[in-house]
Protein backbone atom coordinates (compact mmCIF):
# COMPACT_ATOMS: atom_id res chain seq x y z
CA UNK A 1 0.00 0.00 0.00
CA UNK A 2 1.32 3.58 -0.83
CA UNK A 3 1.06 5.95 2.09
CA UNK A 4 1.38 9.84 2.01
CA UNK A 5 4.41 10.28 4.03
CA UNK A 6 3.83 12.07 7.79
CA UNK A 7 6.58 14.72 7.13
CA UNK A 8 4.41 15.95 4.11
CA UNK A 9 1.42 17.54 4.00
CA UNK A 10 -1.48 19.14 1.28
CA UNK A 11 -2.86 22.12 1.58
CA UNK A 12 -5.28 22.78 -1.01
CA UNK A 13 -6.41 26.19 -2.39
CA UNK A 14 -9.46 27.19 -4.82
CA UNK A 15 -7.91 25.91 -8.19
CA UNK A 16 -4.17 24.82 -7.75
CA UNK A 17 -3.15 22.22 -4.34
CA UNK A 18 0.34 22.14 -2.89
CA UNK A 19 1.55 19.02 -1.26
CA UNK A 20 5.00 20.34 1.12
CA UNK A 21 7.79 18.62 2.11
CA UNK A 22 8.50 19.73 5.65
CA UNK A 23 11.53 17.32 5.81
CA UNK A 24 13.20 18.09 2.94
CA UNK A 25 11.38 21.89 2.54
CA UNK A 26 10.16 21.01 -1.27
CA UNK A 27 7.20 22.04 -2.66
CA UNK A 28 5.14 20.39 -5.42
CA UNK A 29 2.25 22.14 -6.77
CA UNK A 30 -0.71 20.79 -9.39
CA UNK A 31 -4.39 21.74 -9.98
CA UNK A 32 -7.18 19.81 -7.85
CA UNK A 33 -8.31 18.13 -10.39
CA UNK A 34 -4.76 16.22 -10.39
CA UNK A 35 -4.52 16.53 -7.01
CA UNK A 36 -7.98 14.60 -6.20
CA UNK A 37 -7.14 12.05 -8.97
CA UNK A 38 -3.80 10.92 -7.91
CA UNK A 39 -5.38 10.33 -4.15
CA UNK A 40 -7.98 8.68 -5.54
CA UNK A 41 -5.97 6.27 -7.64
CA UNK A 42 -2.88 5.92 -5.42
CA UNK A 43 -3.73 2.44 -4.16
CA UNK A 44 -6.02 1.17 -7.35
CA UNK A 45 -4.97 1.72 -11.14
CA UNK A 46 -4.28 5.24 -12.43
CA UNK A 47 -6.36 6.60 -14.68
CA UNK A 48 -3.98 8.64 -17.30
CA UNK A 49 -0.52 8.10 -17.73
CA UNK A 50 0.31 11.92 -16.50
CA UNK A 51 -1.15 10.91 -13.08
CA UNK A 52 0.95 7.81 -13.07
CA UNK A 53 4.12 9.74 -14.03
CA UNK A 54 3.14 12.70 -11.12
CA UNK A 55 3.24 9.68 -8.81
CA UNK A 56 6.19 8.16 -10.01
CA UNK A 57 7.95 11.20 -9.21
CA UNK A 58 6.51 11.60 -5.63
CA UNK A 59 7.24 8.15 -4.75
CA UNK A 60 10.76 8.91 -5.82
CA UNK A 61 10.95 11.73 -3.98
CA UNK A 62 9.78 9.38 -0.62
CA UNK A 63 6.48 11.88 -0.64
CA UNK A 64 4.38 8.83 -0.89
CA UNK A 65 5.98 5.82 1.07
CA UNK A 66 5.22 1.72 -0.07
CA UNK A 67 4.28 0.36 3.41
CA UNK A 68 2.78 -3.66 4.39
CA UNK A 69 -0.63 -3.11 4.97
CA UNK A 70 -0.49 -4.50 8.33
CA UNK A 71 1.79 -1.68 8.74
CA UNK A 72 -0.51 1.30 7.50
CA UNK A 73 -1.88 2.36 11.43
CA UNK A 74 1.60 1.92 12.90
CA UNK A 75 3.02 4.96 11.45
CA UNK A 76 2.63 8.14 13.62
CA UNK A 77 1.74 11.30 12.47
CA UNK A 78 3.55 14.46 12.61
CA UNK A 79 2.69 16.81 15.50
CA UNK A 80 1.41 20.23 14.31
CA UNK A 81 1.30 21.72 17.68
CA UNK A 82 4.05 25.33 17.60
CA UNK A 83 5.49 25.72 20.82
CA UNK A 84 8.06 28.23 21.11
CA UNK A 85 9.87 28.79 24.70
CA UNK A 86 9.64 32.60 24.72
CA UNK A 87 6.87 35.03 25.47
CA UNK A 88 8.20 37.32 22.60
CA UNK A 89 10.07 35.83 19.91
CA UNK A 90 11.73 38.65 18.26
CA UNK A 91 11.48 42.65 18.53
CA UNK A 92 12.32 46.02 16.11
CA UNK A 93 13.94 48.68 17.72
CA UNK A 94 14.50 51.89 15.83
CA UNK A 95 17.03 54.03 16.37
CA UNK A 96 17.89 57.82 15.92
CA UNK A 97 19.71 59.16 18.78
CA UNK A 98 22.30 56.90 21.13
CA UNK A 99 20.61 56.82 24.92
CA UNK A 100 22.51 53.82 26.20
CA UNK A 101 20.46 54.06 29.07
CA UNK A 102 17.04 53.91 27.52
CA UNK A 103 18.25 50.57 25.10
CA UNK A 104 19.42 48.91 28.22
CA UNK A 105 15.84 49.14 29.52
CA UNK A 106 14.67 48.03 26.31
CA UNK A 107 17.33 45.07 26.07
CA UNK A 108 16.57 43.90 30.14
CA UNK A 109 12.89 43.84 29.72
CA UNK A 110 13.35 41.97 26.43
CA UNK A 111 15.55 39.48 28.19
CA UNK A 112 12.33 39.36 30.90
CA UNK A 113 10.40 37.71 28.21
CA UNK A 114 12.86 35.69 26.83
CA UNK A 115 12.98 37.41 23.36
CA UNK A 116 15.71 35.87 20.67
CA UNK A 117 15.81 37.83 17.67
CA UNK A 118 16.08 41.74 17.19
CA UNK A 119 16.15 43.85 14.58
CA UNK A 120 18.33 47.17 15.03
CA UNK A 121 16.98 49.78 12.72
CA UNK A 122 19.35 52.89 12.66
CA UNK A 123 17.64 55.79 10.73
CA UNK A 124 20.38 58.03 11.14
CA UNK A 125 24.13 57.73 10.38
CA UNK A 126 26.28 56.16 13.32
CA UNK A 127 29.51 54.98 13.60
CA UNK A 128 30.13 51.00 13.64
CA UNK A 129 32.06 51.68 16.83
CA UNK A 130 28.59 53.12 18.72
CA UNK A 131 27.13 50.03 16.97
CA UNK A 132 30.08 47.57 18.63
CA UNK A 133 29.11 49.28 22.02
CA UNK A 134 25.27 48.64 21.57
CA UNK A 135 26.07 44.89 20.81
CA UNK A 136 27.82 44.43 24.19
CA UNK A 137 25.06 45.66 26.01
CA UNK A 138 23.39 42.17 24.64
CA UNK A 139 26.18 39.80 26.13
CA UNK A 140 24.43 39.04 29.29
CA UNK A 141 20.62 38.74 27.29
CA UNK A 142 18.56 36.00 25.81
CA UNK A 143 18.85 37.46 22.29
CA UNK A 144 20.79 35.33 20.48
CA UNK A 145 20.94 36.85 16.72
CA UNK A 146 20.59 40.79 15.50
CA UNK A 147 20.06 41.76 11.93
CA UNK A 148 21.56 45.67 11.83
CA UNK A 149 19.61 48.47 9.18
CA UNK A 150 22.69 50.47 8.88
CA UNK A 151 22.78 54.28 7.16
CA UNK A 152 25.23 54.39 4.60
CA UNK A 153 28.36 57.09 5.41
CA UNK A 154 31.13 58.23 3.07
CA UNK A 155 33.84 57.15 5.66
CA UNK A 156 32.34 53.45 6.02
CA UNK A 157 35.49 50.93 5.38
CA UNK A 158 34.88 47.31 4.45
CA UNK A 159 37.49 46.47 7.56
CA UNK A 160 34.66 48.24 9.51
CA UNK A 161 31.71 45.44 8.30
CA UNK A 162 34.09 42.72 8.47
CA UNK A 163 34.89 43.20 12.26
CA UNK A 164 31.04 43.99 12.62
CA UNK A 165 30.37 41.05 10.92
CA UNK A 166 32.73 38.93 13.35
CA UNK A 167 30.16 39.26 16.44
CA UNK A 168 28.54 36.15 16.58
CA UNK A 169 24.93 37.74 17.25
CA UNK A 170 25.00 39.88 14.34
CA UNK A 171 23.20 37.50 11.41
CA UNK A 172 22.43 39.81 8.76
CA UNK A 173 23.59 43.53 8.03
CA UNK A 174 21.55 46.10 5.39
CA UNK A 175 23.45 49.14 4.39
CA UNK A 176 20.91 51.70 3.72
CA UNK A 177 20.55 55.00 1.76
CA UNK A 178 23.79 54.39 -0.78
CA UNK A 179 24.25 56.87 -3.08
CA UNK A 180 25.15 54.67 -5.34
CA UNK A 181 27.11 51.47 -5.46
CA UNK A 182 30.71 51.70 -3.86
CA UNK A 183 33.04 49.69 -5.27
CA UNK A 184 35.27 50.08 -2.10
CA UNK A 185 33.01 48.16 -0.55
CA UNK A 186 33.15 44.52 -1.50
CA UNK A 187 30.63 41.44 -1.46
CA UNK A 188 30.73 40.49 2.43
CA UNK A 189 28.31 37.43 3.53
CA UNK A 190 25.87 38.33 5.49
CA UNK A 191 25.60 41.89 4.22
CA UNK A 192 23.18 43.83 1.84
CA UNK A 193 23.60 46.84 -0.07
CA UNK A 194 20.70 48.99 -1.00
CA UNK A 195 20.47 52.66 -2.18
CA UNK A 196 16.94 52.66 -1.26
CA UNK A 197 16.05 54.88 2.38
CA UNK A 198 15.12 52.53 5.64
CA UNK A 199 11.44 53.35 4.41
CA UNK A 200 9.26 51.12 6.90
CA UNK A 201 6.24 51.58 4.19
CA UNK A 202 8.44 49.57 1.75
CA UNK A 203 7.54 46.40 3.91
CA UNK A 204 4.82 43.64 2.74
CA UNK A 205 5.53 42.18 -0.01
CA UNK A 206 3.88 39.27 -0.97
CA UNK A 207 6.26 36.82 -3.24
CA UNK A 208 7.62 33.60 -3.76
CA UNK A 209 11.10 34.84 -2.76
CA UNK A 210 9.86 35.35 0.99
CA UNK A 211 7.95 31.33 0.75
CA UNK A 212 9.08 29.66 4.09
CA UNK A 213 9.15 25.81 3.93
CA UNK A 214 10.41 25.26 7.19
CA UNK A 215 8.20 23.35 9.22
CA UNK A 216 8.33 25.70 12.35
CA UNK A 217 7.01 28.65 9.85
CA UNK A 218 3.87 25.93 8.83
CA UNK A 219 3.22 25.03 12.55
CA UNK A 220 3.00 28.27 13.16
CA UNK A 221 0.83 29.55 10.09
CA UNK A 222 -1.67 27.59 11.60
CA UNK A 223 -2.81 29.26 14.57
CA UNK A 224 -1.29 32.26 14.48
CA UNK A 225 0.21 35.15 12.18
CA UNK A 226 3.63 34.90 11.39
CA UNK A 227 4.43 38.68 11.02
CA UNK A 228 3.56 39.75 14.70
CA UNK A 229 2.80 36.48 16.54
CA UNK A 230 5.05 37.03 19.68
CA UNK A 231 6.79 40.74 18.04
CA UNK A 232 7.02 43.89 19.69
CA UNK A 233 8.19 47.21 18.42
CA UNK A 234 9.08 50.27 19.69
CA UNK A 235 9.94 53.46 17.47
CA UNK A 236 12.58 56.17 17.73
CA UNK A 237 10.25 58.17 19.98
CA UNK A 238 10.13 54.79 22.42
CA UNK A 239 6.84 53.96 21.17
CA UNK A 240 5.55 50.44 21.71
CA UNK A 241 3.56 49.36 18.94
CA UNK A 242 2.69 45.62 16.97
CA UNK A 243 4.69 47.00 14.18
CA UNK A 244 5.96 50.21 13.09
CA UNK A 245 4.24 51.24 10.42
CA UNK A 246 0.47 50.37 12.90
CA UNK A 247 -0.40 53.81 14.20
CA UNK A 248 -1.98 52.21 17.12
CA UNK A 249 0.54 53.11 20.23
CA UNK A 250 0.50 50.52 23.17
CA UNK A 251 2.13 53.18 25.52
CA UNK A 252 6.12 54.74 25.55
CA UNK A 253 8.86 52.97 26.84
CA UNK A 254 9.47 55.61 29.41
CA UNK A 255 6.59 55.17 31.71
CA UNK A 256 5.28 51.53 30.58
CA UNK A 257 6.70 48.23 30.79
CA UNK A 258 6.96 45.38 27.64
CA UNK A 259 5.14 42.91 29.80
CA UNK A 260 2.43 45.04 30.90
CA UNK A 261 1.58 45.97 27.33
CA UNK A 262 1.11 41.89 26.34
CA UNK A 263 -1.52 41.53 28.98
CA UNK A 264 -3.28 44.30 26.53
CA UNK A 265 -5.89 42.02 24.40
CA UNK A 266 -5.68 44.84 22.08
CA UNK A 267 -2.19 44.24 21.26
CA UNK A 268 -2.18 40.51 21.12
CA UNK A 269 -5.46 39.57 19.17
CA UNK A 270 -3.18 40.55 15.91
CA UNK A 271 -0.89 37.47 16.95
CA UNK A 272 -4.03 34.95 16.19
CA UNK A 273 -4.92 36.80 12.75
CA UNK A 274 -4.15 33.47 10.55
CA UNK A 275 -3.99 33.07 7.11
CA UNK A 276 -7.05 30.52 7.35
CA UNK A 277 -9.02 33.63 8.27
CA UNK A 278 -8.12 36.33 5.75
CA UNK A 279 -10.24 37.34 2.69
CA UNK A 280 -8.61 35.47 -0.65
CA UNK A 281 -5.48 33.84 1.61
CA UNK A 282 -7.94 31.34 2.63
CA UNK A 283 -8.56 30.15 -1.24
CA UNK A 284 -4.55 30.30 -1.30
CA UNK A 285 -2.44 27.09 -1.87
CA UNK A 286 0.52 29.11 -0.56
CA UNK A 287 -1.02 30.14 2.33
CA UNK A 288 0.89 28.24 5.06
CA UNK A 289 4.01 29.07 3.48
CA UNK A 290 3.51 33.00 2.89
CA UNK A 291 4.59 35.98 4.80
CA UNK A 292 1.51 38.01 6.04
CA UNK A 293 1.09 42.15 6.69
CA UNK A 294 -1.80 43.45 8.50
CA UNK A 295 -0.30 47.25 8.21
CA UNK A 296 -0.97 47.20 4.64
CA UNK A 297 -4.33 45.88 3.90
CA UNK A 298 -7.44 46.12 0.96
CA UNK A 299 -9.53 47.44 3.54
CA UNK A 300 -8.54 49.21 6.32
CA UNK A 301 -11.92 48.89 8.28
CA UNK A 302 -11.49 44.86 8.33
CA UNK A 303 -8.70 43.10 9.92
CA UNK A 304 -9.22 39.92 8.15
CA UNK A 305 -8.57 41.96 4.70
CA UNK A 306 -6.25 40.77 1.74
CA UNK A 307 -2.76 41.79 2.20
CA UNK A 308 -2.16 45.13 -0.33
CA UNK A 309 0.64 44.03 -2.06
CA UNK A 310 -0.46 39.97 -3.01
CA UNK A 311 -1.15 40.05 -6.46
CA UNK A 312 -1.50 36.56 -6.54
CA UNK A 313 -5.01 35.10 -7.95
CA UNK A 314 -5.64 31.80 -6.37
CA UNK A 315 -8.71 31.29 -7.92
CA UNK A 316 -7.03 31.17 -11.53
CA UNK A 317 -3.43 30.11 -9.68
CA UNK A 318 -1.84 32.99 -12.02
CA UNK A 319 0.92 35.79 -10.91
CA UNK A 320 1.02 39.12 -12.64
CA UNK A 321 3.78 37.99 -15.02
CA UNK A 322 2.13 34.60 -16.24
CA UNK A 323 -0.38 34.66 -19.37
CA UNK A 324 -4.16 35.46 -18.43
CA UNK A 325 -3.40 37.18 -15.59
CA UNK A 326 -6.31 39.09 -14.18
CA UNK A 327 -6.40 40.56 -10.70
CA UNK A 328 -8.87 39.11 -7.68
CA UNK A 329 -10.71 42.08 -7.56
CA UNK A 330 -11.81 41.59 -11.68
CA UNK A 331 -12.26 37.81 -11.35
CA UNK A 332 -14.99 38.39 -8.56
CA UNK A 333 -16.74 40.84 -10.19
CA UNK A 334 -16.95 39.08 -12.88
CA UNK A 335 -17.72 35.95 -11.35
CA UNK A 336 -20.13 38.20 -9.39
CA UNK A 337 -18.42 36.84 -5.80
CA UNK A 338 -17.99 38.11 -2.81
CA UNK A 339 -15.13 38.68 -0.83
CA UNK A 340 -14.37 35.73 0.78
C-alpha cells in the first residue's frame, strides 16, 4: 500500500493544491483536479498516464511511502502543535539618537520575556564603533541573533563590516541609503547593499522569494500570524507598537513596561490573525508558506482583509507575469463573488 508520508502535507487552495515537504522543505504544486485524482488512484490503477508519471515522481521523492498493509496504522503522524519557549520571539527597535540608558531598559525587559531575535533599525548615520558598544550591552541577554539596518556614510570601510560582521549575534547587516554602489566596498556574507532609504512603508511584499518551507514557519501559520505572533516594536520616539508602520501606540517605553503591554488584548489579538481567516489567503495554496502584513491591507476597516501588495489570484493560480493574468478584484466581479 502507498502511504502519504507524515513529514508531508497538502494544503489545497481554490484551483491549484500544494503538497509540502516539511523534511526536505520542497514544494510540489498541481491543480485539484490532479490533485484529487492521484489520491484517488494511489492504491487502485491510475487513470492517465500523467497521473501515473506525477506519482512516479513523488514516490521517488519518498512523498508517498510503499508500506505492508499490516503496517498502515503503525506509522505516527507528525505533531502540528508550535510551541516556542519565549513570550516574545523577536522585537524592532529603531534608532535615531544613542541613549545607552534607555536601550538597556529596552534590552533587560526583552531578556524578561525571553525574546531571541532583534532587529536594530538605525535611521540616522552612526559609527560601527557606537554600533560595537550597543552589541555588548546584549552579552548578558537571551537574544541570540541581530540583523543591523545600517545608514550608509562616506567614511564606512569594508574592515569596519568585516569586524562587525565577526560578532557572533549579528546575522544579517543592510546598508541603507547608498548613493550609489561603492566599489570600495566589496561582497561580504551576510551583508546587503541597498540605495533605497530605511522606508518602513516599503515592507509587505507578498512573493515567492519570501515562501518559508520550514516546518516551524507551517506550525505556526496555523494558529497564528507569522508577522507579529510574539513581536514587539518600539519606534525612535520609544513607542511600543505591533509594528511600526500600525499607528496604534501601546504606551512609551518611558513610563510603561513590555510585559504590561502583552496583557493588553488589544495588542495581542493581531498574533491569532491566521492566514485561514483572511479574505482570498484562505482560497490560497501558498497560504501556510507565505509571509503576512496586516499594516498594509485592501480594507482598512477589516482586519481579516487581503494583504495590499499579493497580487496573486488563487482562484485562476496565475501571478502578474504569467499569461491570463487578471487581478482578484476583476475575477470576482466578474464571477459576481464576494469577498471571501
Amino acid at each position: 500500500m502507498y502511504k502519504l508520508a507524515s513529514n508531508c502535507k497538502v494544503i489545497k487552495g481554490y484551483r491549484n493544491s500544494i503538497i509540502i515537504d516539511l523534511q526536505h522543505q520542497k514544494m510540489y504544486r498541481y491543480d485539484n483536479e490532479i490533485i484529487n485524482l492521484l489520491f484517488n488512484d494511489v492504491n487502485s490503477y491510475f487513470s492517465s498516464v500523467e497521473i501515473e508519471g506525477i506519482f512516479e515522481e513523488l514516490l521517488r521523492n519518498d512523498v508517498f511511502i510503499n508500506i505492508d498493509s499490516d503496517d498502515y496504522d503503525n506509522f505516527s503522524k507528525l505533531s502540528l502543535k508550535y510551541e516556542y519557549p519565549a513570550i516574545i520571539n523577536n522585537s524592532i527597535i529603531e534608532i535615531d539618537t544613542i541613549k545607552y540608558e534607555v536601550l538597556n531598559t529596552i534590552f533587560n525587559q526583552l531578556n524578561d520575556l525571553l525574546c531571541k531575535h532583534i532587529e536594530l533599525r538605525f535611521i540616522v548615520e552612526i559609527g560601527l564603533k557606537k554600533i560595537d558598544s550597543i552589541l555588548k550591552l546584549l552579552d548578558t541577554t537571551t537574544i541570540q541573533t541581530a540583523d543591523l539596518h545600517i545608514k550608509y556614510y562616506s567614511r564606512l570601510q569594508i574592515s569596519d563590516l568585516i569586524n562587525l560582521k565577526k560578532n557572533k549575534r549579528v546575522h544579517w547587516v543592510v546598508l541603507h541609503s547608498m548613493p550609489e554602489y561603492d566599489i570600495n566596498l566589496k561582497q561580504i556574507d551576510g551583508v546587503v547593499y541597498t540605495t533605497e532609504s530605511l522606508d518602513n512603508h516599503s515592507c509587505g511584499v507578498i512573493s515567492p522569494f519570501y515562501f518559508s518551507q520550514h516546518i516551524n514557519h507551517f506550525t505556526e501559520s496555523l494558529k497564528f500570524n507569522t508577522c507579529l505572533n510574539r513581536k514587539i516594536c518600539i519606534n525612535s520616539n520609544g513607542d511600543i507598537k505591533n509594528c511600526l508602520v500600525f499607528d496604534q501606540v501601546f504606551g512609551n517605553i518611558k513610563n510603561t513596561k513590555l510585559k504590561d503591554v502583552l496583557r493588553d488584548s488589544g495588542f495581542v489579538r493581531f498574533w491569532h490573525i491566521k492566514k485561514d481567516n483572511i479574505e482570498t489567503c484562505s482560497k490560497c495554496e501558498f497560504r501556510h508558506l507565505c509571509t503576512d502584513c496586516r499594516a498594509f491591507i485592501k480594507d482598512i476597516h477589516n482586519i481579516n482583509s487581503q494583504p495590499s501588495k499579493c497580487f496573486y489570484n488563487p482562484f485562476i493560480g496565475r501571478w502578474p507575469d504569467e499569461p491570463d493574468y487578471i487581478p482578484v478584484e476583476e475575477w470576482k466581479k466578474f464571477n459576481k463573488i464576494s469577498n471571501s
